[in-house]
PDB file of N, CA and C in Angstrom:
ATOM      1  N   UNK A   1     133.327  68.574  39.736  1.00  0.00           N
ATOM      2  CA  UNK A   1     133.170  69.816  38.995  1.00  0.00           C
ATOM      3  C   UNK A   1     133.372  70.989  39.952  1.00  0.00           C
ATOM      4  N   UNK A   2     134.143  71.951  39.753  1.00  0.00           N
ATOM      5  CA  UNK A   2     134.713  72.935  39.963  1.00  0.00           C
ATOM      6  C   UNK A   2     133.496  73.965  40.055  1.00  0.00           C
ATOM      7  N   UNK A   3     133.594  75.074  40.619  1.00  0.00           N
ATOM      8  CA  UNK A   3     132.674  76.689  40.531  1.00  0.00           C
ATOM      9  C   UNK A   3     133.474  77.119  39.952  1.00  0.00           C
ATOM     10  N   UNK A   4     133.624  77.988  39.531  1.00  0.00           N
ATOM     11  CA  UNK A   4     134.365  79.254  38.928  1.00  0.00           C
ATOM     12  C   UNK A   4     133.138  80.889  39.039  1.00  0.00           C
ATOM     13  N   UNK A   5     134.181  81.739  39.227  1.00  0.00           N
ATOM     14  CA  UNK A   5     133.676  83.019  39.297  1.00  0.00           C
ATOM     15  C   UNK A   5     133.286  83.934  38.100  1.00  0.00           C
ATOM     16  N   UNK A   6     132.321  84.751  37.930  1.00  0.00           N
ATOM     17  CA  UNK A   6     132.343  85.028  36.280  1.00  0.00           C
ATOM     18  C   UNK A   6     133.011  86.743  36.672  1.00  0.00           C
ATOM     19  N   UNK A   7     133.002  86.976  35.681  1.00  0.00           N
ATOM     20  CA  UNK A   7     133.397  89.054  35.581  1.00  0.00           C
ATOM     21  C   UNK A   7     131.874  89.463  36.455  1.00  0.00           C
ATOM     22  N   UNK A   8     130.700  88.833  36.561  1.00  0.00           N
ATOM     23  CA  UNK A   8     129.798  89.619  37.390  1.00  0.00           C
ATOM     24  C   UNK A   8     130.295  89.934  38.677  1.00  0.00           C
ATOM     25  N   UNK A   9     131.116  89.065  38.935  1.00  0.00           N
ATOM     26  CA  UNK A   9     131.650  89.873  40.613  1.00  0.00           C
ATOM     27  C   UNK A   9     132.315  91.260  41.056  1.00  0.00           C
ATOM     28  N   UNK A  10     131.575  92.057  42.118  1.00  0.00           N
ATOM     29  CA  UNK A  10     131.693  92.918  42.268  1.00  0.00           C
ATOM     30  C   UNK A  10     133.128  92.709  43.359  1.00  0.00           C
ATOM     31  N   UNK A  11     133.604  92.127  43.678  1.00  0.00           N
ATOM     32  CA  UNK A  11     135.240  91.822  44.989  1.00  0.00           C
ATOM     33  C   UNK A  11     134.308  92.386  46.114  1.00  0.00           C
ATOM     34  N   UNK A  12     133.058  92.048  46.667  1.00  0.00           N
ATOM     35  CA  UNK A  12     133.042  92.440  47.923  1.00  0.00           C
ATOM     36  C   UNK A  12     133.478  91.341  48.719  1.00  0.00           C
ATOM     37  N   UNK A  13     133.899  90.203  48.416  1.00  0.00           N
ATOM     38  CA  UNK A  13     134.507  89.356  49.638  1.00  0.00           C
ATOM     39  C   UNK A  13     133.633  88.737  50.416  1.00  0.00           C
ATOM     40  N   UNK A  14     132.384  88.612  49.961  1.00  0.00           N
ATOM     41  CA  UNK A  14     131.411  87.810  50.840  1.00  0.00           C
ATOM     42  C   UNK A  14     131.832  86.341  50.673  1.00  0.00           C
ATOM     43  N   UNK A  15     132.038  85.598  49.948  1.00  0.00           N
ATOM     44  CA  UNK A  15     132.443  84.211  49.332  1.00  0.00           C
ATOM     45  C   UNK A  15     133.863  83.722  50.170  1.00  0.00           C
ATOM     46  N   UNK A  16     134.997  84.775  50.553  1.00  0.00           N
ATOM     47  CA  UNK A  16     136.085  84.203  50.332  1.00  0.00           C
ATOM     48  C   UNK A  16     135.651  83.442  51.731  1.00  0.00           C
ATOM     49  N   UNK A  17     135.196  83.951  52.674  1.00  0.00           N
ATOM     50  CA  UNK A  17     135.385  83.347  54.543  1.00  0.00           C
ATOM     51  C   UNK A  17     134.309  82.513  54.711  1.00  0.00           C
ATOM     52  N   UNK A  18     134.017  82.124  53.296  1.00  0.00           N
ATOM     53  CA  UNK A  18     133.114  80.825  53.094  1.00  0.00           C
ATOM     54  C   UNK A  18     133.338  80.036  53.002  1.00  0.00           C
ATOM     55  N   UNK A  19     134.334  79.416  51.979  1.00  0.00           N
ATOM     56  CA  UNK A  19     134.995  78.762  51.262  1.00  0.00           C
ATOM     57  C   UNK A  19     135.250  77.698  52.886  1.00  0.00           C
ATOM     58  N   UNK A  20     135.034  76.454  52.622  1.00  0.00           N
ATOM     59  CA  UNK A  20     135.582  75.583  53.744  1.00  0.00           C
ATOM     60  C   UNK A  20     136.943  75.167  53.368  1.00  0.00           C
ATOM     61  N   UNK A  21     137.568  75.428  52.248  1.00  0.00           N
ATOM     62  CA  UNK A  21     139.131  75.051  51.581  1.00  0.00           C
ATOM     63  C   UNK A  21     139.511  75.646  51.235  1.00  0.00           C
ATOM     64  N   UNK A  22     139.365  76.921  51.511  1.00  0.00           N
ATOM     65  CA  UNK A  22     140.104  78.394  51.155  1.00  0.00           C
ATOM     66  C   UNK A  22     140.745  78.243  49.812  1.00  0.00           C
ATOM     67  N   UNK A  23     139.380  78.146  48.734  1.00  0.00           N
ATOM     68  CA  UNK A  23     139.743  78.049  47.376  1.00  0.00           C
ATOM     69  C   UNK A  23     139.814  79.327  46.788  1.00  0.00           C
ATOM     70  N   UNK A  24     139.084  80.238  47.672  1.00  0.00           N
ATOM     71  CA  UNK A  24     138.952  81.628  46.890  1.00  0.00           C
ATOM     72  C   UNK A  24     140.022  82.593  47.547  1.00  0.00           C
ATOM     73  N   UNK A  25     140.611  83.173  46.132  1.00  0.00           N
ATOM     74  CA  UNK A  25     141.189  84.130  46.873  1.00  0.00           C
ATOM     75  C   UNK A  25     140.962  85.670  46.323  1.00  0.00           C
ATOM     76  N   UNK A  26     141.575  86.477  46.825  1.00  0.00           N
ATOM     77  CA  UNK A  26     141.546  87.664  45.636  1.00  0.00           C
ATOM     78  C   UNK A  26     142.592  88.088  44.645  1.00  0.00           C
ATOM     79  N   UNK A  27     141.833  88.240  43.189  1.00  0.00           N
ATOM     80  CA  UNK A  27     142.394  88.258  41.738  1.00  0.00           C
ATOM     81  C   UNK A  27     142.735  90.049  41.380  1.00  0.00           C
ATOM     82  N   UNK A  28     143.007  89.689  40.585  1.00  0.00           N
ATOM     83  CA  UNK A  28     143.525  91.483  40.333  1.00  0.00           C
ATOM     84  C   UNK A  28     142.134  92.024  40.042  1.00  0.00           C
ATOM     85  N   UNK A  29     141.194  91.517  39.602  1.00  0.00           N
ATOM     86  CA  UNK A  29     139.833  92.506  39.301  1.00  0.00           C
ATOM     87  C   UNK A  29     138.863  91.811  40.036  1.00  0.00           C
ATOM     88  N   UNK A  30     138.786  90.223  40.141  1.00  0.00           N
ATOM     89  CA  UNK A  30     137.502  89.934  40.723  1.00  0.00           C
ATOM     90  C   UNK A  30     138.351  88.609  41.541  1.00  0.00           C
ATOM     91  N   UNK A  31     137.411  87.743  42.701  1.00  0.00           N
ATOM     92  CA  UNK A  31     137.745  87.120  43.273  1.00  0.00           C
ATOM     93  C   UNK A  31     137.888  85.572  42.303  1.00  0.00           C
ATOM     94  N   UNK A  32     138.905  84.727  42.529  1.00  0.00           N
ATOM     95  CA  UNK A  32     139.341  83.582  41.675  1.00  0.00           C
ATOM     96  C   UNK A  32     138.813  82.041  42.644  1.00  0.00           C
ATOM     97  N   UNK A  33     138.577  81.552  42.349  1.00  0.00           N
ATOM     98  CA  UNK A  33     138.767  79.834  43.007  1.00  0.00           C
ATOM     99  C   UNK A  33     139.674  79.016  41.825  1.00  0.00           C
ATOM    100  N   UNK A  34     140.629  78.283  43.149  1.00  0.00           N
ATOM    101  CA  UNK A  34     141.395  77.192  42.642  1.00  0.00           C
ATOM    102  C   UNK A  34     140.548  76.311  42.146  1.00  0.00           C
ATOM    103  N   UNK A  35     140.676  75.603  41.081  1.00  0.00           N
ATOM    104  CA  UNK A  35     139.564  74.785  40.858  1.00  0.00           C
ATOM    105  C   UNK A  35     140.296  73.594  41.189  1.00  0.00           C
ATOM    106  N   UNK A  36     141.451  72.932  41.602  1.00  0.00           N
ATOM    107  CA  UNK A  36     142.110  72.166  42.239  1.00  0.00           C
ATOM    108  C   UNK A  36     141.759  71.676  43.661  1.00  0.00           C
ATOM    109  N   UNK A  37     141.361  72.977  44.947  1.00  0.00           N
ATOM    110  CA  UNK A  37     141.261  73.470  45.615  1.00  0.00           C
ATOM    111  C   UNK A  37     139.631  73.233  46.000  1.00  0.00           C
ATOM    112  N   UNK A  38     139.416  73.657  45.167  1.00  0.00           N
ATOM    113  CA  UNK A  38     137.043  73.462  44.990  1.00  0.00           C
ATOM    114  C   UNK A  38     137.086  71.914  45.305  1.00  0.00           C
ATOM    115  N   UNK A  39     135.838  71.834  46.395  1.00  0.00           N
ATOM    116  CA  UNK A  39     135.308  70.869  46.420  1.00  0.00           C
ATOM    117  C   UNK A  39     133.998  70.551  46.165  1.00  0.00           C
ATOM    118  N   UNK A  40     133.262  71.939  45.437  1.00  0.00           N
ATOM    119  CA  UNK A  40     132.070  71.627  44.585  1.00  0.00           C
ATOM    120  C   UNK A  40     130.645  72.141  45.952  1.00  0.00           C
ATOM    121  N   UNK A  41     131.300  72.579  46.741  1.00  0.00           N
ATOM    122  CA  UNK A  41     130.315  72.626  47.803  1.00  0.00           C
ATOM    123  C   UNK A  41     128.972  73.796  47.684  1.00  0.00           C
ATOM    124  N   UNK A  42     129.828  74.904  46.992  1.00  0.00           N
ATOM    125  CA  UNK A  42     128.106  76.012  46.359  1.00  0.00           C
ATOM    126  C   UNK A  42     128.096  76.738  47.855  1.00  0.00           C
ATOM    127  N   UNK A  43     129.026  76.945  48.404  1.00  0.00           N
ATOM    128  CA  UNK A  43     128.826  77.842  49.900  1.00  0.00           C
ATOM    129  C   UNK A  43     129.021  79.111  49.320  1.00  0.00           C
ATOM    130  N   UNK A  44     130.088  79.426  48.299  1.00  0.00           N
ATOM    131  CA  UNK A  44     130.007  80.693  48.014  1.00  0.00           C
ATOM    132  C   UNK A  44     128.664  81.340  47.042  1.00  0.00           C
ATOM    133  N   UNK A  45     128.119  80.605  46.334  1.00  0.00           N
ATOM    134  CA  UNK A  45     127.420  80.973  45.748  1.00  0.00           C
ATOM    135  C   UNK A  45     125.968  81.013  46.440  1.00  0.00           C
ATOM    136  N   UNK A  46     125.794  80.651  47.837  1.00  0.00           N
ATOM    137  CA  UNK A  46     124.781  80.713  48.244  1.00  0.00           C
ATOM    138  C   UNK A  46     124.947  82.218  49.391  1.00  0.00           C
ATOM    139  N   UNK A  47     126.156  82.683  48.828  1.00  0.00           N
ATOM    140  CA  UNK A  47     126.275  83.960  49.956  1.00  0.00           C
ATOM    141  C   UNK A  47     126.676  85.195  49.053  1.00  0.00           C
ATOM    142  N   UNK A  48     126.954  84.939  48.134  1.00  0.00           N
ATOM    143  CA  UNK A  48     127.231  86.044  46.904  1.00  0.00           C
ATOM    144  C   UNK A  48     125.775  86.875  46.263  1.00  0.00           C
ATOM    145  N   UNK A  49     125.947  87.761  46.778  1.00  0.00           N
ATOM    146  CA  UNK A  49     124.361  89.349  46.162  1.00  0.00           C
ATOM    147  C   UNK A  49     124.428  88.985  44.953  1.00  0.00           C
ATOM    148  N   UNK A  50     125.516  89.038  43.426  1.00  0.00           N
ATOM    149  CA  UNK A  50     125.415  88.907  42.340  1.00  0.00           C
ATOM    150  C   UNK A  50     125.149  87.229  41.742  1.00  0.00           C
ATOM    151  N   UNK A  51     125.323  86.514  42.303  1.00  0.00           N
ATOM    152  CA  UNK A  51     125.463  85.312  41.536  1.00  0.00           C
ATOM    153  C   UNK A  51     126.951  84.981  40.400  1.00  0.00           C
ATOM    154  N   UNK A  52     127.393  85.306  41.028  1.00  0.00           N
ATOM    155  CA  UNK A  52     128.881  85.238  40.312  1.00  0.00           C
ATOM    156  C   UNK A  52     129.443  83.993  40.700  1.00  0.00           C
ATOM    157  N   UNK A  53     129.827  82.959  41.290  1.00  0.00           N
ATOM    158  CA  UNK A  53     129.992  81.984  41.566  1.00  0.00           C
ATOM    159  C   UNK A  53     129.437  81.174  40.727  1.00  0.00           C
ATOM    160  N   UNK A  54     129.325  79.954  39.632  1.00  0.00           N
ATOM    161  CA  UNK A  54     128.726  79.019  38.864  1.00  0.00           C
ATOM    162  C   UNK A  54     129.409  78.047  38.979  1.00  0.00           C
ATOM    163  N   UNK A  55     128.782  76.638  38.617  1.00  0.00           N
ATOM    164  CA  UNK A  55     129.572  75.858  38.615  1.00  0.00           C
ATOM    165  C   UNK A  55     130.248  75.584  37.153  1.00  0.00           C
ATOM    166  N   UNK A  56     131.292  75.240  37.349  1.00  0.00           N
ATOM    167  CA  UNK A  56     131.883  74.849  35.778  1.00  0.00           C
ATOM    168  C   UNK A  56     131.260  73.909  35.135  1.00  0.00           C
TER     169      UNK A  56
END
C-alpha cells in the first residue's frame, strides 16, 4: 500500500529529502508520490507539520 498526499499540503518540501526512493516529487500545487515508486515506509509523514501524507 502506497501513501498518497492529500490537498492539505502546504509544498514546503519537508517530505521530498525523505523519501528513501525519491517517490516524491513536486506537483503543480502540492507535492505528489509515485505510488509505483512508494515503498510504504511513512518517513514522509512522520516529518510533514500538516499531516498530508496518508496511506492509501
Amino acid at each position: 500500500m502506497a501513501y498518497k498526499i492529500t490537498d492539505a499540503c502546504i509544498s514546503c518540501g519537508a517530505c521530498e529529502p525523505e523519501c528513501p526512493t525519491s517517490a516524491i516529487t513536486a506537483g503543480d500545487a502540492i507535492y505528489v508520490i509515485d505510488p509505483d515508486a512508494c515503498i510504504d515506509c511513512g518517513a514522509c509523514a512522520d516529518v510533514c507539520p500538516v499531516d498530508a501524507p496518508i496511506p492509501e
